[in-house]
C-alpha atoms as a PDB file:
ATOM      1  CA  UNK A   1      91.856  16.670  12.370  1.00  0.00           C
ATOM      2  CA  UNK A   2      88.628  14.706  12.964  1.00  0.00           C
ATOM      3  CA  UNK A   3      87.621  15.160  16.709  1.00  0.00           C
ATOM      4  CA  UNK A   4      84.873  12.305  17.063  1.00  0.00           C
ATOM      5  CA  UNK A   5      83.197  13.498  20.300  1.00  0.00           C
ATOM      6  CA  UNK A   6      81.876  16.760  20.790  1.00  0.00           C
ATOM      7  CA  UNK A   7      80.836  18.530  24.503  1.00  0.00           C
ATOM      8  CA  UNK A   8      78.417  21.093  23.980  1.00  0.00           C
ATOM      9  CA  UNK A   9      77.322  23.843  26.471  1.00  0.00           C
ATOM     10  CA  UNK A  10      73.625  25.123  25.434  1.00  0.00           C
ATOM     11  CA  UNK A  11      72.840  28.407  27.247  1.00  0.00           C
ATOM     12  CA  UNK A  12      69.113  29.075  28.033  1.00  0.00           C
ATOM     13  CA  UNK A  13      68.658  32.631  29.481  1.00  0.00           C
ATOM     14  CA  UNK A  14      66.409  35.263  30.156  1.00  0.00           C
ATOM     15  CA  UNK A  15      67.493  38.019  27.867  1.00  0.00           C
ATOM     16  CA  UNK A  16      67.782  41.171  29.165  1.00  0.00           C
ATOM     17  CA  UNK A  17      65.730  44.047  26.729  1.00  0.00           C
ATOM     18  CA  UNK A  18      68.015  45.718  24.814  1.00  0.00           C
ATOM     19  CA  UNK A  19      70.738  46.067  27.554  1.00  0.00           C
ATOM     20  CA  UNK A  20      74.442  44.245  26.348  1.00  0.00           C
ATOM     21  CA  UNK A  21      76.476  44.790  29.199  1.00  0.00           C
ATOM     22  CA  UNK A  22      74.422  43.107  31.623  1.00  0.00           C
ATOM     23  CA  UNK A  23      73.097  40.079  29.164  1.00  0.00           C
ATOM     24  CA  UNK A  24      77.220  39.828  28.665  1.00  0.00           C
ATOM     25  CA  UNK A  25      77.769  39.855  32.944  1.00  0.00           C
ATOM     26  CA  UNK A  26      74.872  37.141  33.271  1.00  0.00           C
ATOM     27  CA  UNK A  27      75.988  34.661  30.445  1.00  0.00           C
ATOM     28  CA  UNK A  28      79.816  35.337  32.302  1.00  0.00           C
ATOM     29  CA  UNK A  29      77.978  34.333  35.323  1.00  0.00           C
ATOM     30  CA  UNK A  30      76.129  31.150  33.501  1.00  0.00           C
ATOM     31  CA  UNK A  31      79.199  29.635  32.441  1.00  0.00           C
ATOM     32  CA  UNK A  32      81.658  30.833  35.118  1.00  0.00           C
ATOM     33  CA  UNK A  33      81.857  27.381  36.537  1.00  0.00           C
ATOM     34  CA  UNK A  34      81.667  25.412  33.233  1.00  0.00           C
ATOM     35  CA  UNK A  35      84.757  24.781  31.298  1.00  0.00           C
ATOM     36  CA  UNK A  36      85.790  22.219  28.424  1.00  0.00           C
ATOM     37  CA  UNK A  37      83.210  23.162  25.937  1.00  0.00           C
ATOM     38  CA  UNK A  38      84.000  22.764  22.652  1.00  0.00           C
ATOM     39  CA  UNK A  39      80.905  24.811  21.230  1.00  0.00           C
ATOM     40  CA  UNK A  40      79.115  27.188  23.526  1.00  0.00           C
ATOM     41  CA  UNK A  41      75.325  27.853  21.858  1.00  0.00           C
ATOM     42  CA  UNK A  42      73.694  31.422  22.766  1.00  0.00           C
ATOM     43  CA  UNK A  43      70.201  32.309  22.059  1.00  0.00           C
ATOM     44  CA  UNK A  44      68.912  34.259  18.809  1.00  0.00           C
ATOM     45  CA  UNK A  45      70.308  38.200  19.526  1.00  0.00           C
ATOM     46  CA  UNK A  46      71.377  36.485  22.551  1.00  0.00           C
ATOM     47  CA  UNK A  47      72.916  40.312  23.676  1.00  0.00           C
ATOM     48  CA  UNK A  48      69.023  42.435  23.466  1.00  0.00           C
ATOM     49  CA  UNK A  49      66.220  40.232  23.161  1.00  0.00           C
ATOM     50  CA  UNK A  50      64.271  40.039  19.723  1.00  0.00           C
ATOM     51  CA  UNK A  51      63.788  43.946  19.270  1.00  0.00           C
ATOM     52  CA  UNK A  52      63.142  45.688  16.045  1.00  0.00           C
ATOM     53  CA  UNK A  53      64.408  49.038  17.873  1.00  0.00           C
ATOM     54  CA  UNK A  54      67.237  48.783  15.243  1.00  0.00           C
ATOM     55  CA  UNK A  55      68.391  51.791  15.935  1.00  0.00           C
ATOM     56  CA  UNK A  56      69.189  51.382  19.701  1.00  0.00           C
ATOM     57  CA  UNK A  57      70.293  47.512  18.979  1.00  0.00           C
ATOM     58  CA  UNK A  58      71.793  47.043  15.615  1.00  0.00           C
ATOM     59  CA  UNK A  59      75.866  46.838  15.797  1.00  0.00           C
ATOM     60  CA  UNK A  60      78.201  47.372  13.560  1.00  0.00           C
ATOM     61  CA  UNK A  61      79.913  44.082  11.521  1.00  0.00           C
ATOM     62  CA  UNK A  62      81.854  42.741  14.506  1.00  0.00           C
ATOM     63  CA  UNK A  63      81.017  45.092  16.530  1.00  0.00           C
ATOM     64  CA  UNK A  64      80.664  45.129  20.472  1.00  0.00           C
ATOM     65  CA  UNK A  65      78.687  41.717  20.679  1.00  0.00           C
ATOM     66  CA  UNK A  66      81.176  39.824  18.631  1.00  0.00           C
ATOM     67  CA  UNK A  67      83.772  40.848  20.392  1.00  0.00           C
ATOM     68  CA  UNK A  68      82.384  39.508  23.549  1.00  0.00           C
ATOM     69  CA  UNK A  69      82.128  36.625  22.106  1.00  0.00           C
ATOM     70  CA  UNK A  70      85.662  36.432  20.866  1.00  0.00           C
ATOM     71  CA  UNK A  71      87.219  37.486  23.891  1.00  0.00           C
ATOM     72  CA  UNK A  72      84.834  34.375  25.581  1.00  0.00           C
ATOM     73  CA  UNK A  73      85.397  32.018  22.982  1.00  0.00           C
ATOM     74  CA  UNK A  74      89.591  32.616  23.330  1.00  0.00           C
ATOM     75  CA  UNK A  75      88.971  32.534  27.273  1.00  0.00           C
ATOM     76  CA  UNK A  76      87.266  29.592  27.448  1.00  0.00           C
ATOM     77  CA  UNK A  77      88.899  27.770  24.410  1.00  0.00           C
ATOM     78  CA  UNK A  78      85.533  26.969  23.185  1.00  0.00           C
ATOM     79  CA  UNK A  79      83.853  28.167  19.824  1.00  0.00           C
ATOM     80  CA  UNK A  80      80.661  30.691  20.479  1.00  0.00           C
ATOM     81  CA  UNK A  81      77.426  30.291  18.679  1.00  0.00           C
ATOM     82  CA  UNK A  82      74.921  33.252  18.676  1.00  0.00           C
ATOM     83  CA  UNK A  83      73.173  35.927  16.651  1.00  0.00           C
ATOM     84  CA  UNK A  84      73.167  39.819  16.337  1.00  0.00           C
ATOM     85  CA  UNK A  85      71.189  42.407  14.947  1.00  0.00           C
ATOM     86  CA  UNK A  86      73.988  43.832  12.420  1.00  0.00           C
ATOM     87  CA  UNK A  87      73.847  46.704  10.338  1.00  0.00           C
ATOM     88  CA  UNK A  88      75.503  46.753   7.435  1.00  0.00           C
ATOM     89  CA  UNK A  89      75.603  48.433   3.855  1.00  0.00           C
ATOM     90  CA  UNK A  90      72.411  50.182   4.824  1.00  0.00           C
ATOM     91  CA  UNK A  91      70.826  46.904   5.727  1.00  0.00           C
ATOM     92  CA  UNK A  92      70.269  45.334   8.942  1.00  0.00           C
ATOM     93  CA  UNK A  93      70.338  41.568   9.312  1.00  0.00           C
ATOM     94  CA  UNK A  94      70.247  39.311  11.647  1.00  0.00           C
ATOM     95  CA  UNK A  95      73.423  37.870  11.541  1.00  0.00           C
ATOM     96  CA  UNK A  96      74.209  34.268  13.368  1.00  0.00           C
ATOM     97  CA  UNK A  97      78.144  34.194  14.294  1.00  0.00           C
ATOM     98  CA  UNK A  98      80.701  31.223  15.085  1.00  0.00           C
ATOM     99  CA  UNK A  99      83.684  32.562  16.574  1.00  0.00           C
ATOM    100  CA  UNK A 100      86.953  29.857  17.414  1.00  0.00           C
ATOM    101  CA  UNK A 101      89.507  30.351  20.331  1.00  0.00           C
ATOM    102  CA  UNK A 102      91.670  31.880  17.733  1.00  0.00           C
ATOM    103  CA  UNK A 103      89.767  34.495  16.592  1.00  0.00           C
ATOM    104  CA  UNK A 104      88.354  33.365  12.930  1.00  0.00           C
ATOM    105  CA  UNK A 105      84.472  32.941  12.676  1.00  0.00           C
ATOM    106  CA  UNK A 106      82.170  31.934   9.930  1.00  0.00           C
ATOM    107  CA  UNK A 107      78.601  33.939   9.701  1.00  0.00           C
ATOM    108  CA  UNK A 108      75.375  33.908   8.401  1.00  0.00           C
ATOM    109  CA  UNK A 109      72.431  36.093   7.351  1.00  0.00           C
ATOM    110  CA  UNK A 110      69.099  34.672   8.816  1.00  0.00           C
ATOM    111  CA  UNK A 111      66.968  33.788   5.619  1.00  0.00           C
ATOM    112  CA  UNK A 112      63.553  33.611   6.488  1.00  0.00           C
ATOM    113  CA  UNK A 113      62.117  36.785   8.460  1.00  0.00           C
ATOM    114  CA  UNK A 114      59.461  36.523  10.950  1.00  0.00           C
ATOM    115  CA  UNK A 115      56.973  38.394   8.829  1.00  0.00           C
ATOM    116  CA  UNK A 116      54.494  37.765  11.720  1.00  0.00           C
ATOM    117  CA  UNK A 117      56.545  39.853  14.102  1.00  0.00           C
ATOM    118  CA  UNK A 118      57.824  42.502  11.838  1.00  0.00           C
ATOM    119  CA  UNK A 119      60.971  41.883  10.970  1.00  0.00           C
ATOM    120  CA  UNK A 120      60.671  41.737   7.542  1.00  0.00           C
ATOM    121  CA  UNK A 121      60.074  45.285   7.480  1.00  0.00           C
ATOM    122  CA  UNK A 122      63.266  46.220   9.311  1.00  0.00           C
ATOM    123  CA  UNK A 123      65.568  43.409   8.173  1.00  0.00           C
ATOM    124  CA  UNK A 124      66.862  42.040   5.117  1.00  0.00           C
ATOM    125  CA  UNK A 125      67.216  38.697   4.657  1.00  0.00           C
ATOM    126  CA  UNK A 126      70.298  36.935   3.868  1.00  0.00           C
ATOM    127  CA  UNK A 127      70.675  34.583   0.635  1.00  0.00           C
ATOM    128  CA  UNK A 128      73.120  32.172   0.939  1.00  0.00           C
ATOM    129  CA  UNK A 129      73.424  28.600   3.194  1.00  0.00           C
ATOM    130  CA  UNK A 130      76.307  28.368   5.009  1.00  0.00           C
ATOM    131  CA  UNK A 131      78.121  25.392   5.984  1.00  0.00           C
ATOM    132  CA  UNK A 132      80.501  25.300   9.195  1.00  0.00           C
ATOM    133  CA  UNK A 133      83.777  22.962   8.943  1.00  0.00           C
ATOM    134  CA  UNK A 134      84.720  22.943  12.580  1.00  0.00           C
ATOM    135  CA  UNK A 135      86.890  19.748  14.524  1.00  0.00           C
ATOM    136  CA  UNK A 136      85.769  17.807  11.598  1.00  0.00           C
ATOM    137  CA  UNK A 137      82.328  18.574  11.574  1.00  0.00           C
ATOM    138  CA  UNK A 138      80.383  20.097   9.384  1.00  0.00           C
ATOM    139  CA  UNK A 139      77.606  22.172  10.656  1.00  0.00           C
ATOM    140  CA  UNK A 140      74.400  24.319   9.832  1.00  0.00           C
ATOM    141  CA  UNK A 141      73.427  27.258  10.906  1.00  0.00           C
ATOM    142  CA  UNK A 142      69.640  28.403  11.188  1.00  0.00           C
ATOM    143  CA  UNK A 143      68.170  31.294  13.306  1.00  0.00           C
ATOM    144  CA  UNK A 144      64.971  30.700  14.646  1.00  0.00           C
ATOM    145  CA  UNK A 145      62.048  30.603  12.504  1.00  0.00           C
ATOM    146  CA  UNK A 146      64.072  28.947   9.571  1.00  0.00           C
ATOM    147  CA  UNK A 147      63.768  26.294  11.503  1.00  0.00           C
ATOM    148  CA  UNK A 148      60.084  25.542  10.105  1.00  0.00           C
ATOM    149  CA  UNK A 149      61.066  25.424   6.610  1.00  0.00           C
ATOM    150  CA  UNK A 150      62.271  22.242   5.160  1.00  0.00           C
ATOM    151  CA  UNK A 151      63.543  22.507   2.056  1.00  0.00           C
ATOM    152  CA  UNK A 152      65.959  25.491   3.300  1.00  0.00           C
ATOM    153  CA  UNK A 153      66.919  22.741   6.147  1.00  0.00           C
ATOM    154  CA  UNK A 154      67.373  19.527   3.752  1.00  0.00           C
ATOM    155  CA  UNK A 155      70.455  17.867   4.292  1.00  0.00           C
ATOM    156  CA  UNK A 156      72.197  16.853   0.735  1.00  0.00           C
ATOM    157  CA  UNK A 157      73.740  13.726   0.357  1.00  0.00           C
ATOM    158  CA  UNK A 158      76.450  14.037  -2.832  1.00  0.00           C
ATOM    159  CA  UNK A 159      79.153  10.478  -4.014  1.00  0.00           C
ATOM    160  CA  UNK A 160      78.579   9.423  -0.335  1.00  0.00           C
ATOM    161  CA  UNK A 161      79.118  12.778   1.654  1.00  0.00           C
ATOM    162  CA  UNK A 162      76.477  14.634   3.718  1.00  0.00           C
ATOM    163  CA  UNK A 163      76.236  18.576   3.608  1.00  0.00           C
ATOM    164  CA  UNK A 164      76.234  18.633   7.341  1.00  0.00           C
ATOM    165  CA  UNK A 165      76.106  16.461  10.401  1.00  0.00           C
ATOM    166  CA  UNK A 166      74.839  18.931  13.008  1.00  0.00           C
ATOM    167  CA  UNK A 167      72.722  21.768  13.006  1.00  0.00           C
ATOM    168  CA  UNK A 168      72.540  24.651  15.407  1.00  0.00           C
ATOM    169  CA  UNK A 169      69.190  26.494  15.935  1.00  0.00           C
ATOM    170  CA  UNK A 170      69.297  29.911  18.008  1.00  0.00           C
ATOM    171  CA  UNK A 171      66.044  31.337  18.828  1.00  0.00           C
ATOM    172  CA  UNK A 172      63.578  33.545  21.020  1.00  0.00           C
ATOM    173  CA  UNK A 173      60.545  31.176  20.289  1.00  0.00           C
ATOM    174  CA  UNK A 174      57.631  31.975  22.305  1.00  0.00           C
ATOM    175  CA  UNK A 175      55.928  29.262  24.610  1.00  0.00           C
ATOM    176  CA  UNK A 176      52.029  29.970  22.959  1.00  0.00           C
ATOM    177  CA  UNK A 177      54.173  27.685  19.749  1.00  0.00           C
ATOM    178  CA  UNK A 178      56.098  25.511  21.919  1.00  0.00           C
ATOM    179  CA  UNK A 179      54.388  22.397  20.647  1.00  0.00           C
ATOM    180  CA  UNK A 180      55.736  23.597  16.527  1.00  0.00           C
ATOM    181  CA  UNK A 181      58.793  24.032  18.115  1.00  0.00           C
ATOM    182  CA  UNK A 182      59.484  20.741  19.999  1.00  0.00           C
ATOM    183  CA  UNK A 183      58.176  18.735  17.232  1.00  0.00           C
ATOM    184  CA  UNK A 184      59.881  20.390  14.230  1.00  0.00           C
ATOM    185  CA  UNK A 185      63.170  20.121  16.054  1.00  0.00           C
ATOM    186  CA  UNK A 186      62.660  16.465  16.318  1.00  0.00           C
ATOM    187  CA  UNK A 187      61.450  16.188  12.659  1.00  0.00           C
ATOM    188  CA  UNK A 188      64.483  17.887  11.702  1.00  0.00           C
ATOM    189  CA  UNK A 189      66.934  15.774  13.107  1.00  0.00           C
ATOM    190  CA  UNK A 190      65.261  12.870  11.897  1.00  0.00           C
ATOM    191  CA  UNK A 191      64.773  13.519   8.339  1.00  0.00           C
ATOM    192  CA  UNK A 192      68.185  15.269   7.834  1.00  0.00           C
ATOM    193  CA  UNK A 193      70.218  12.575   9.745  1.00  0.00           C
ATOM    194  CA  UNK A 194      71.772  14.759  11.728  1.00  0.00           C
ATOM    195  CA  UNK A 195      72.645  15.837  15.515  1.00  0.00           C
ATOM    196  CA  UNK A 196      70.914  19.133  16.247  1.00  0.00           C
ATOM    197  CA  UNK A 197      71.450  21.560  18.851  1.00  0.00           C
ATOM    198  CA  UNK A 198      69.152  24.318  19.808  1.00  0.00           C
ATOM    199  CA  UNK A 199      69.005  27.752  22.151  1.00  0.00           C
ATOM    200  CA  UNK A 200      65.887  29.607  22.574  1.00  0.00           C
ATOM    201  CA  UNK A 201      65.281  31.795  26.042  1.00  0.00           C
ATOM    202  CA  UNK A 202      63.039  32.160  28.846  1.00  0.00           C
ATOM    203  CA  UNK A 203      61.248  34.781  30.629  1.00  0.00           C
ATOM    204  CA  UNK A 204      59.335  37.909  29.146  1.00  0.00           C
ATOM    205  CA  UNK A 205      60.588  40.140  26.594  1.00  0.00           C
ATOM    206  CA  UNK A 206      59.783  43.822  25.938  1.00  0.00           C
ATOM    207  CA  UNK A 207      56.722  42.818  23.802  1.00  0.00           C
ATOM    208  CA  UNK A 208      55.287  40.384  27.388  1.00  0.00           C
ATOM    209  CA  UNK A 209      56.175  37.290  25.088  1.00  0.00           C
ATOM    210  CA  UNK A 210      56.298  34.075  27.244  1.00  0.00           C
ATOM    211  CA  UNK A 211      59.265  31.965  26.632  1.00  0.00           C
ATOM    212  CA  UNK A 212      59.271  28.484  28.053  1.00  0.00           C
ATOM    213  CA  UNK A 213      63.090  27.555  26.752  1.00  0.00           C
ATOM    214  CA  UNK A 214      62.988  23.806  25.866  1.00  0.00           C
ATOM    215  CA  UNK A 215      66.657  24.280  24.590  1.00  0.00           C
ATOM    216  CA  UNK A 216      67.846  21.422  23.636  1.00  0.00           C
ATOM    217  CA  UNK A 217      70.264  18.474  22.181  1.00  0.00           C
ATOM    218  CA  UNK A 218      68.231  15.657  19.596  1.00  0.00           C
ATOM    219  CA  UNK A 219      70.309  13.006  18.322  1.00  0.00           C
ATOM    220  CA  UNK A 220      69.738  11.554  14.485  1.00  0.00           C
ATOM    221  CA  UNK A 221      66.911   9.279  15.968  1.00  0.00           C
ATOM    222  CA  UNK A 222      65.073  12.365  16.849  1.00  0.00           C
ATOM    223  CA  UNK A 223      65.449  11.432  20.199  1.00  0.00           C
ATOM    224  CA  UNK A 224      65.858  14.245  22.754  1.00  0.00           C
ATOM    225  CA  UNK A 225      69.154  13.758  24.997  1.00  0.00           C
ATOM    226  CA  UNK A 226      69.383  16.675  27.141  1.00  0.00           C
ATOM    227  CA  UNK A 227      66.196  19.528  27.436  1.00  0.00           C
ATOM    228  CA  UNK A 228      64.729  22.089  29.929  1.00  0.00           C
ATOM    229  CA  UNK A 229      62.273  23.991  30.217  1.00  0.00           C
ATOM    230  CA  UNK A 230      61.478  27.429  32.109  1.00  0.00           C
ATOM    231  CA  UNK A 231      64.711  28.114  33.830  1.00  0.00           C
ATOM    232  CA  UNK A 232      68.135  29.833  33.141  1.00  0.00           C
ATOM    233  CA  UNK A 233      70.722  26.958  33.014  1.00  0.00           C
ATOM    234  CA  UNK A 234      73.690  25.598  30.650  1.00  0.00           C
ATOM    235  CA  UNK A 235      73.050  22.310  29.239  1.00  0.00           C
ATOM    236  CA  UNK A 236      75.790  19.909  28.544  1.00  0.00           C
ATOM    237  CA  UNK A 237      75.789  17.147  26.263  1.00  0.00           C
ATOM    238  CA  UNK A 238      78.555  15.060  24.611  1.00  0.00           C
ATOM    239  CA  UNK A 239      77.790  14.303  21.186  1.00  0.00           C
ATOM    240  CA  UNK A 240      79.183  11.604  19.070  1.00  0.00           C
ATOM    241  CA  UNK A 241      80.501  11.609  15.420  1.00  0.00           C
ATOM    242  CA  UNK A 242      81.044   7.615  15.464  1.00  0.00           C
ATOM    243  CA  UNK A 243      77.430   7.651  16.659  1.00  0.00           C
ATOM    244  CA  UNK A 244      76.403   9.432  13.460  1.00  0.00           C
ATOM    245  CA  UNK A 245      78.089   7.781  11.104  1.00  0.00           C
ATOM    246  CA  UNK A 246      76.956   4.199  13.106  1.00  0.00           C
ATOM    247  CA  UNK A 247      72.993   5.310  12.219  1.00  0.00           C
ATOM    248  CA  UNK A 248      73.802   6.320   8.946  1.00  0.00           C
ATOM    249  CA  UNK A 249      75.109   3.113   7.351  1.00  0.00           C
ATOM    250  CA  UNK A 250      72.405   1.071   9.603  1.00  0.00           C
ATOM    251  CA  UNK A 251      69.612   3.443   7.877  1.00  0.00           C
ATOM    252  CA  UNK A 252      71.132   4.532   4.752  1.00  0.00           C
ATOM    253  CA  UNK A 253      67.940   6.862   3.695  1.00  0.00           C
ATOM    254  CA  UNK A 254      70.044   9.425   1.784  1.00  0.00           C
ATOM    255  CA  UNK A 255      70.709   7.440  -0.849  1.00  0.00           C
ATOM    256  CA  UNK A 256      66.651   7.852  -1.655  1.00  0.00           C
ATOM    257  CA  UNK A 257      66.488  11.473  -0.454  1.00  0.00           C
ATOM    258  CA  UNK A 258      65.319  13.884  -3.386  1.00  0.00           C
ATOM    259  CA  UNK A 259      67.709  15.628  -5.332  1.00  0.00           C
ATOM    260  CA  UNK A 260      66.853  19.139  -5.590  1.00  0.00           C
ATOM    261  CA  UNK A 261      68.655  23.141  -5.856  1.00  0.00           C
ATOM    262  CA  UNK A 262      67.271  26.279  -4.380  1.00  0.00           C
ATOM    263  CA  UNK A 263      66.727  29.024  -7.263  1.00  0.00           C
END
């Protein structure tokens, strides 16, 4: 069934280092008074910050993070968006989870490692795009610096369908780049012809990173709908298939998009 409006809930925290149990006891507290969400969106290893101390942080597949987020996501009858440092198969990734009321989930592998920061040398990367069908919608996940690469963002436009209508961006993208990130959001939306919806934190890390936030919700125009910057808050936005669809057939650029397949 097609559900043609969406309300999101966009969490912007300050991620505690490496400590799970109390990042899980303030994002209860964040939403505690929110309800009717049907997608809740989480920060990039939303649960300890962006450590390479795999060894303290890395979980198990569907391990103690994911669970918290099933047991919220079935309490609040809202899906959960967020990612983990996973280990698996002798491999750590950084694995981006969607987790419905009812207890399925879809995941994916982050693809492009922050080579900058080091996590290419603790972290494999994951391989495949992943495509979300959820209410109707069909959504894509990136984590965080993904976000500045285009061709591994291009929408595909196939006999009149689109490979996605949203995307969902988690992050911990510090504030010295804030400019890259506000822009390439934007530019994202716009050339992909989609709604996107991003998390990144605030505060300082355990590397005395600066995070400024600017979470937020850009429609197909590129326009920004909801943002903020510097504090912990949930932001709420409804978001509109019909809306979509609407700017699609008034500016039907996909038809001239390139064709193209990733090797």
């Amino acid at each position: 069934m097609i559900q043609s409006e969406l309300s999101v809930g966009i969490v912007q925290s300050d991620i505690i280092w490496e400590d799970k149990l109390h990042n899980f006891d303030k994002y209860e507290l964040l939403l505690s008074h929110r309800k009717d969400y049907d997608i809740v969106v989480l920060p990039e290893m939303f649960s300890s910050g962006f450590s390479v101390n795999t060894e303290k942080c890395a979980e198990e597949p569907k391990g103690e993070s994911f669970e918290w987020m099933q047991k919220m996501s079935k309490q609040m009858q809202s899906a959960f968006a967020g990612s983990v440092s996973v280990r698996e198969n002798n491999k750590i990734f950084n694995r981006f989870y969607f987790v419905l009321p009812d207890g399925s989930y879809f995941e994916y592998d982050k693809h492009h490692l922050f080579s900058y920061g080091g996590e290419h040398l603790l972290f494999s990367r994951g391989v495949e795009r992943t495509i979300i069908d959820y209410k109707g919608w069909k959504i894509f996940p990136i984590v965080c610096y993904d976000l500045r690469f285009q061709v591994w963002n291009s929408n595909r436009f196939v006999d009149g369908n689109y490979d996605y209508d949203m995307a969902i961006c988690v992050a911990n993208w510090p504030q010295s780049r804030s400019h890259a990130w506000k822009t390439l959001l934007q530019a994202r939306a716009i050339e992909n012809q989609a709604w996107l919806l991003a998390s990144n934190r605030v505060g300082v890390d355990g590397m005395d990173l600066l995070y400024a936030g600017d979470s937020m919700v850009v429609n197909p125009y590129g326009e920004i709908q909801n943002t903020a910057s510097q504090i912990e808050t949930v932001l709420e936005s409804k978001i509109s298939l019909d809306f979509l669809k609407s700017y699609r057939q008034k500016f039907a650029f996909a038809a001239d998009w390139d064709t193209f397949e990733l090797m």
